[in-house]
PDB file of N, CA and C in Angstrom:
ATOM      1  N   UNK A   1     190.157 156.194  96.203  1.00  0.00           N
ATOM      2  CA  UNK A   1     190.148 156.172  97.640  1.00  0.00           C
ATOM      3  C   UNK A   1     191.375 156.926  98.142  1.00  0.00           C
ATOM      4  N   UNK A   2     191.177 157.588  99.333  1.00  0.00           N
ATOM      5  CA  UNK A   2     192.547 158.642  99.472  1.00  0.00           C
ATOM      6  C   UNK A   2     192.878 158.174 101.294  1.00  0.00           C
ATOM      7  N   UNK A   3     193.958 157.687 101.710  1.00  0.00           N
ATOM      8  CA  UNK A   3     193.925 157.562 103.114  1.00  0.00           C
ATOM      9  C   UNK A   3     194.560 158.888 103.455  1.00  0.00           C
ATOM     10  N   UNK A   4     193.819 158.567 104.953  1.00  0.00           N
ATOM     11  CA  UNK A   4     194.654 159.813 106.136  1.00  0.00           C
ATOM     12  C   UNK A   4     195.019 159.647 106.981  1.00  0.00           C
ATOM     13  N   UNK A   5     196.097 159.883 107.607  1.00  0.00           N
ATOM     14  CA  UNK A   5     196.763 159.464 108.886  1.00  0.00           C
ATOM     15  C   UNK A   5     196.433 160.565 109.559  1.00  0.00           C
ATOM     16  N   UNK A   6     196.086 160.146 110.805  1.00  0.00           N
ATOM     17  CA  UNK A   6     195.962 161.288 111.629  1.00  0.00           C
ATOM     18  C   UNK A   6     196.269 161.282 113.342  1.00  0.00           C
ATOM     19  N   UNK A   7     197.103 162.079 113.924  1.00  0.00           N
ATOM     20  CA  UNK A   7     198.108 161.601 115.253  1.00  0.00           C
ATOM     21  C   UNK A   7     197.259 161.700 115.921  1.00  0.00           C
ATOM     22  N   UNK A   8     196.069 161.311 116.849  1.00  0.00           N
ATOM     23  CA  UNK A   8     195.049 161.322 117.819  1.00  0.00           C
ATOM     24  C   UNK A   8     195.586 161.716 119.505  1.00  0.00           C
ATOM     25  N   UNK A   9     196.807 162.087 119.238  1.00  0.00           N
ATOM     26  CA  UNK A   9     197.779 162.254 120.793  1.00  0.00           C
ATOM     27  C   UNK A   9     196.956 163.774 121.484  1.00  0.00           C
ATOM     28  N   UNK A  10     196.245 164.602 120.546  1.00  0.00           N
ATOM     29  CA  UNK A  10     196.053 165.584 121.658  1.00  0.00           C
ATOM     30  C   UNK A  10     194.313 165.996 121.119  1.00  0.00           C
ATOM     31  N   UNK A  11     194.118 166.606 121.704  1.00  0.00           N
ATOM     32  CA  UNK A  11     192.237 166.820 121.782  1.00  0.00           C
ATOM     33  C   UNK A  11     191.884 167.120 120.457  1.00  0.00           C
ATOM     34  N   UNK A  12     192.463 168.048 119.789  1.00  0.00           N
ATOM     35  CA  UNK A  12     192.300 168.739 118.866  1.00  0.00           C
ATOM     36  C   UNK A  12     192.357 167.539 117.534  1.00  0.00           C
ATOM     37  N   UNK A  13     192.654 166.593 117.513  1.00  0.00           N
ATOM     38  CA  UNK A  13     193.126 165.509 116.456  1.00  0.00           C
ATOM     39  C   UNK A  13     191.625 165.032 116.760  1.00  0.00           C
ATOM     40  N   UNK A  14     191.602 165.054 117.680  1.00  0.00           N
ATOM     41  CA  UNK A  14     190.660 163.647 118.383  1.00  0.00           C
ATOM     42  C   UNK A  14     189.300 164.200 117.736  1.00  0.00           C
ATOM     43  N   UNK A  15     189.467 165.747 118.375  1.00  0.00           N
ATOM     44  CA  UNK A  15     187.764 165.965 117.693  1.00  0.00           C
ATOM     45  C   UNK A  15     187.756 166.168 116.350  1.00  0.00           C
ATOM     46  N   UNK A  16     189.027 166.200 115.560  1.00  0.00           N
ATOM     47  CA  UNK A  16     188.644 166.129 113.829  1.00  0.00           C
ATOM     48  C   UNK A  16     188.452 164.694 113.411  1.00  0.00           C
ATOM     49  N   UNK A  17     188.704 163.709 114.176  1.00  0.00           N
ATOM     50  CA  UNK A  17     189.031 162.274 113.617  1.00  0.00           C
ATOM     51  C   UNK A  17     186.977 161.990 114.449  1.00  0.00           C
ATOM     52  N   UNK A  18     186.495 162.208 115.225  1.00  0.00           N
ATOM     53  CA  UNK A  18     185.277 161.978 116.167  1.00  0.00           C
ATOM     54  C   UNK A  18     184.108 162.765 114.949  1.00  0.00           C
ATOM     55  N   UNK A  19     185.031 164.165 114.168  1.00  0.00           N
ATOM     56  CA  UNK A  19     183.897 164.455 113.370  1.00  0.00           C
ATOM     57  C   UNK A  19     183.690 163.977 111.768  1.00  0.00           C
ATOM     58  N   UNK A  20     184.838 163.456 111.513  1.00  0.00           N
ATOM     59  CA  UNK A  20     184.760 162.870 110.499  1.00  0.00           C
ATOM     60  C   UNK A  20     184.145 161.251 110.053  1.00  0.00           C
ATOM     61  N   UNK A  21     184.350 161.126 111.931  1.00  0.00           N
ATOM     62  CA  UNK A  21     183.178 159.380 111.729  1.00  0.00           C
ATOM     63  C   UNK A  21     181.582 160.007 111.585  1.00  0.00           C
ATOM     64  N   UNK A  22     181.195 161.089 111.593  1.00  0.00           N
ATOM     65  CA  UNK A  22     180.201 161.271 111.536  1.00  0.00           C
ATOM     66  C   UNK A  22     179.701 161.215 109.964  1.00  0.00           C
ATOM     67  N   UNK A  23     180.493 161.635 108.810  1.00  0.00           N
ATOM     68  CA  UNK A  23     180.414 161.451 107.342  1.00  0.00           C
ATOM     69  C   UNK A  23     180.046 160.479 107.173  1.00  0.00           C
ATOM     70  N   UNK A  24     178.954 160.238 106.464  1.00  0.00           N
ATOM     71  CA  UNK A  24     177.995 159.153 105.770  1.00  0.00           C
ATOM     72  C   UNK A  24     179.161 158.525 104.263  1.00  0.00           C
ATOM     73  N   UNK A  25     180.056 159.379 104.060  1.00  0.00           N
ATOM     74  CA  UNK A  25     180.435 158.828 102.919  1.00  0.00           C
ATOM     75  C   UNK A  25     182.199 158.181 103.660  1.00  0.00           C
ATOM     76  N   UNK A  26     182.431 158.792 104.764  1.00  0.00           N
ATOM     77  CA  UNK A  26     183.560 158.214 105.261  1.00  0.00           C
ATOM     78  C   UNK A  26     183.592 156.625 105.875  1.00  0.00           C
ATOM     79  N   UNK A  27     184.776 156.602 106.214  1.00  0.00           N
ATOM     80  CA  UNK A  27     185.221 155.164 106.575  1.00  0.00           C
ATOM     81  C   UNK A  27     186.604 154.755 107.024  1.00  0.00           C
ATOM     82  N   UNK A  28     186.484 154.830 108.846  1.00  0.00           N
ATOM     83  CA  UNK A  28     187.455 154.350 109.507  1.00  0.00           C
ATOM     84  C   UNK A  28     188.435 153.117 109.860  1.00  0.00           C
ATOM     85  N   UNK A  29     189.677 153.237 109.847  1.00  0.00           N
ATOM     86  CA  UNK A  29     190.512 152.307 109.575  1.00  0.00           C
ATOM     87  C   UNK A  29     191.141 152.659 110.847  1.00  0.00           C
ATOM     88  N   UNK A  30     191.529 151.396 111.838  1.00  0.00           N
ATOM     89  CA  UNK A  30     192.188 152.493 112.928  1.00  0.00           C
ATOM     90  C   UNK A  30     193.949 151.668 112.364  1.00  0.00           C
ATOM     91  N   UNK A  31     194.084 151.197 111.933  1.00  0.00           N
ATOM     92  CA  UNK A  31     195.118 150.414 111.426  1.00  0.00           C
ATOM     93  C   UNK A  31     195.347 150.095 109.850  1.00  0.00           C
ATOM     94  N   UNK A  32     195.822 150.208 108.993  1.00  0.00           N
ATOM     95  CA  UNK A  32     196.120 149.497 107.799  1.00  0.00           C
ATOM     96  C   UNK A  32     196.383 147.855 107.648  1.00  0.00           C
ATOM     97  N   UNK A  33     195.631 147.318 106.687  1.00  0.00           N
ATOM     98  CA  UNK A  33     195.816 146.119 106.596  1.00  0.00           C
ATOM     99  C   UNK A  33     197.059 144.604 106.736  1.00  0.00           C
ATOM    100  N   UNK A  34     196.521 143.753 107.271  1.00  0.00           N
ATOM    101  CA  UNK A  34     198.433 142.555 107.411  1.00  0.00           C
ATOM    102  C   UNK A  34     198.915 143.083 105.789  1.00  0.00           C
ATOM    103  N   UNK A  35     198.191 142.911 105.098  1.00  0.00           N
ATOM    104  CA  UNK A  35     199.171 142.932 103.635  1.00  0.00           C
ATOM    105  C   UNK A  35     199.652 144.370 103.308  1.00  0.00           C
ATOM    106  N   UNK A  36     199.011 145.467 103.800  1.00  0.00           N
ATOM    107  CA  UNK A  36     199.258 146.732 103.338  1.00  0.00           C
ATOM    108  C   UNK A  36     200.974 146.641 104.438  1.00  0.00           C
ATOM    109  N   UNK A  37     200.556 146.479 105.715  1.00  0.00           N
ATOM    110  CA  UNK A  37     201.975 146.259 106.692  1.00  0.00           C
ATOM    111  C   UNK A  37     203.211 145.546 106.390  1.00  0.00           C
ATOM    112  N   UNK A  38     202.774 144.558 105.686  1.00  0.00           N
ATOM    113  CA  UNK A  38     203.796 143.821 105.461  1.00  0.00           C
ATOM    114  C   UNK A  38     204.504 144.155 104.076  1.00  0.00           C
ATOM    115  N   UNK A  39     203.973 144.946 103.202  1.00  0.00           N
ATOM    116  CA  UNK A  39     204.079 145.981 102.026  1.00  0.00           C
ATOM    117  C   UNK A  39     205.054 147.007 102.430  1.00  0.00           C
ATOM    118  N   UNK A  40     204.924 147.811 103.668  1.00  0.00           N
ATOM    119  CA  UNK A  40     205.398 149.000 103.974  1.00  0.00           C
ATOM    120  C   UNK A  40     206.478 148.893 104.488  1.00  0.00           C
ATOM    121  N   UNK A  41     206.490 147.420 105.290  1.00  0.00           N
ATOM    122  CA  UNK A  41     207.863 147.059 105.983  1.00  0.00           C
ATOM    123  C   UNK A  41     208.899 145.943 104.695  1.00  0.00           C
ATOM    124  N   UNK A  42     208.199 146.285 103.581  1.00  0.00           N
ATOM    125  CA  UNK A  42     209.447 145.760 102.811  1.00  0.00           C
ATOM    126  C   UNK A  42     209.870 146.889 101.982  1.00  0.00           C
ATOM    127  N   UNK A  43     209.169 147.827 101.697  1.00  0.00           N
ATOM    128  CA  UNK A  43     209.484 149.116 101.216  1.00  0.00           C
ATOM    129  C   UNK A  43     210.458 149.869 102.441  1.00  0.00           C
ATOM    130  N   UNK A  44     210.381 149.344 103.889  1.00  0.00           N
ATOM    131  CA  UNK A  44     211.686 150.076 104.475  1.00  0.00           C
ATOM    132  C   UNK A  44     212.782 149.344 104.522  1.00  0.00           C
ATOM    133  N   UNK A  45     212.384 148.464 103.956  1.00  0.00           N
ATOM    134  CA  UNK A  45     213.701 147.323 103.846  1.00  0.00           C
ATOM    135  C   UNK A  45     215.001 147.506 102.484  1.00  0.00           C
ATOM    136  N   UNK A  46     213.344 148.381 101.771  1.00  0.00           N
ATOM    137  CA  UNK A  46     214.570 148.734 100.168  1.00  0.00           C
ATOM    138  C   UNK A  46     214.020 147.441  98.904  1.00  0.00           C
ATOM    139  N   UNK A  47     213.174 146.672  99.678  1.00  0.00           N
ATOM    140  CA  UNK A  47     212.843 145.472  98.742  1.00  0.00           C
ATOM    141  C   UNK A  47     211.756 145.461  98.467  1.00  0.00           C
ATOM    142  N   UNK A  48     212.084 147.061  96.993  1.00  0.00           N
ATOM    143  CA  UNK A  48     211.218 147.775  95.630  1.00  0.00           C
ATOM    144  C   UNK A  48     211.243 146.851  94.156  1.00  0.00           C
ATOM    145  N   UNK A  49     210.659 147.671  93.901  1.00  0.00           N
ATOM    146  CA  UNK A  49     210.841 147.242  92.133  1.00  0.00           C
ATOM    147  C   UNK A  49     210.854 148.430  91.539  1.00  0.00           C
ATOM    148  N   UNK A  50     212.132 148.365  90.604  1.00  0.00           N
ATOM    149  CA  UNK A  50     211.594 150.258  89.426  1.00  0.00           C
ATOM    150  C   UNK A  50     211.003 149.455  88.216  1.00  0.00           C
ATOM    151  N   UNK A  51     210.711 150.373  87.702  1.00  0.00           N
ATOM    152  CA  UNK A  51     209.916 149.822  85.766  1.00  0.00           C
ATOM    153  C   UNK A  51     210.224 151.042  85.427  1.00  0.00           C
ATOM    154  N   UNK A  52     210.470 151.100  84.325  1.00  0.00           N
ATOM    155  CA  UNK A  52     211.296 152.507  83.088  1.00  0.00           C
ATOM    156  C   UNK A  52     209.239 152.958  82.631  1.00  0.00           C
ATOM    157  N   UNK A  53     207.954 152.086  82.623  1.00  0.00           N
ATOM    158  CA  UNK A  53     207.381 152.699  82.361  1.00  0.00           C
ATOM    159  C   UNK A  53     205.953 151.956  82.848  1.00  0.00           C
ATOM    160  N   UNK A  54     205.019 152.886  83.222  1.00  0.00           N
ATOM    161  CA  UNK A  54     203.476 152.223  83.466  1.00  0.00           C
ATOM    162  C   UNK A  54     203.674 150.900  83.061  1.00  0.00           C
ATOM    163  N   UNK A  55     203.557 151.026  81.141  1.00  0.00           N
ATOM    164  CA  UNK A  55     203.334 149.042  80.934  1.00  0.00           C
ATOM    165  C   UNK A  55     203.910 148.060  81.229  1.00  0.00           C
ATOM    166  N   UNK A  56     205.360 148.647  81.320  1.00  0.00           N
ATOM    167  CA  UNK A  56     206.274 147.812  82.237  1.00  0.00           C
ATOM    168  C   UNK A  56     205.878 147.471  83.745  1.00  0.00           C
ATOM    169  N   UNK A  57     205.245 148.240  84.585  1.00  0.00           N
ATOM    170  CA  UNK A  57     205.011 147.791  85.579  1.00  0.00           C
ATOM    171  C   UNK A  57     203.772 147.316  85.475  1.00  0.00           C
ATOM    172  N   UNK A  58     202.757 147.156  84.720  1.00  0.00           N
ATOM    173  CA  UNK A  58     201.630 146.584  84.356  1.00  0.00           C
ATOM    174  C   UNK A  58     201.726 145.449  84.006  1.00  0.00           C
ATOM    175  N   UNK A  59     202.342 145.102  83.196  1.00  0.00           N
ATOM    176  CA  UNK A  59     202.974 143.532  82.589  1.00  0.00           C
ATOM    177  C   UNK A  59     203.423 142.697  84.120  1.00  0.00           C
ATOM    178  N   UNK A  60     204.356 143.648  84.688  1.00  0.00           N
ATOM    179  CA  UNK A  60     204.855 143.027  86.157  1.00  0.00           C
ATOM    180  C   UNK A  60     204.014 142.450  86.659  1.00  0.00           C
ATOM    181  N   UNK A  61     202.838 143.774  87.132  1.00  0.00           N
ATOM    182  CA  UNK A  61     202.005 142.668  88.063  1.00  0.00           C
ATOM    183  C   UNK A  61     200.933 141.964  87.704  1.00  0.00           C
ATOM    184  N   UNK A  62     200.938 142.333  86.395  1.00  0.00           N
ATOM    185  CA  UNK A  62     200.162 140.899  85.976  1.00  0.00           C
ATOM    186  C   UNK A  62     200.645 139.430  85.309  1.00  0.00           C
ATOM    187  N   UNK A  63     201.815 139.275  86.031  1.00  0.00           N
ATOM    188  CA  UNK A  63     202.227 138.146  85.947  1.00  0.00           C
ATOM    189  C   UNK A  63     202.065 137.150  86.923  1.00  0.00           C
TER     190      UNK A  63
END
């Protein structure tokens, strides 16, 4: 799944975002999810996690 942000402030946004609801395979979000938000605002907070590798961070979250 790939998101897109897109600034809807002037006409030209508006009619790429108006033609893309028309895609049978698309799917509009006018907002990101409470958990995706509350994700993003701890990532501007700095409160990350590193892992030295994939399994390391695999092990993480499957704990």
């Amino acid at each position: 799944m790939t998101y897109i942000v897109i600034d809807t402030t002037d006409k030209q946004s508006e009619a790429f975002l108006h033609y893309v609801k028309t895609l049978p395979f698309a799917q509009i979000q006018s907002s990101a999810n409470v958990t995706t938000i509350k994700a993003m605002e701890q990532a501007k907070k700095g409160k990350t996690t590193k892992h030295k590798s994939a399994k390391e961070l695999i092990s993480f979250l499957n704990k």
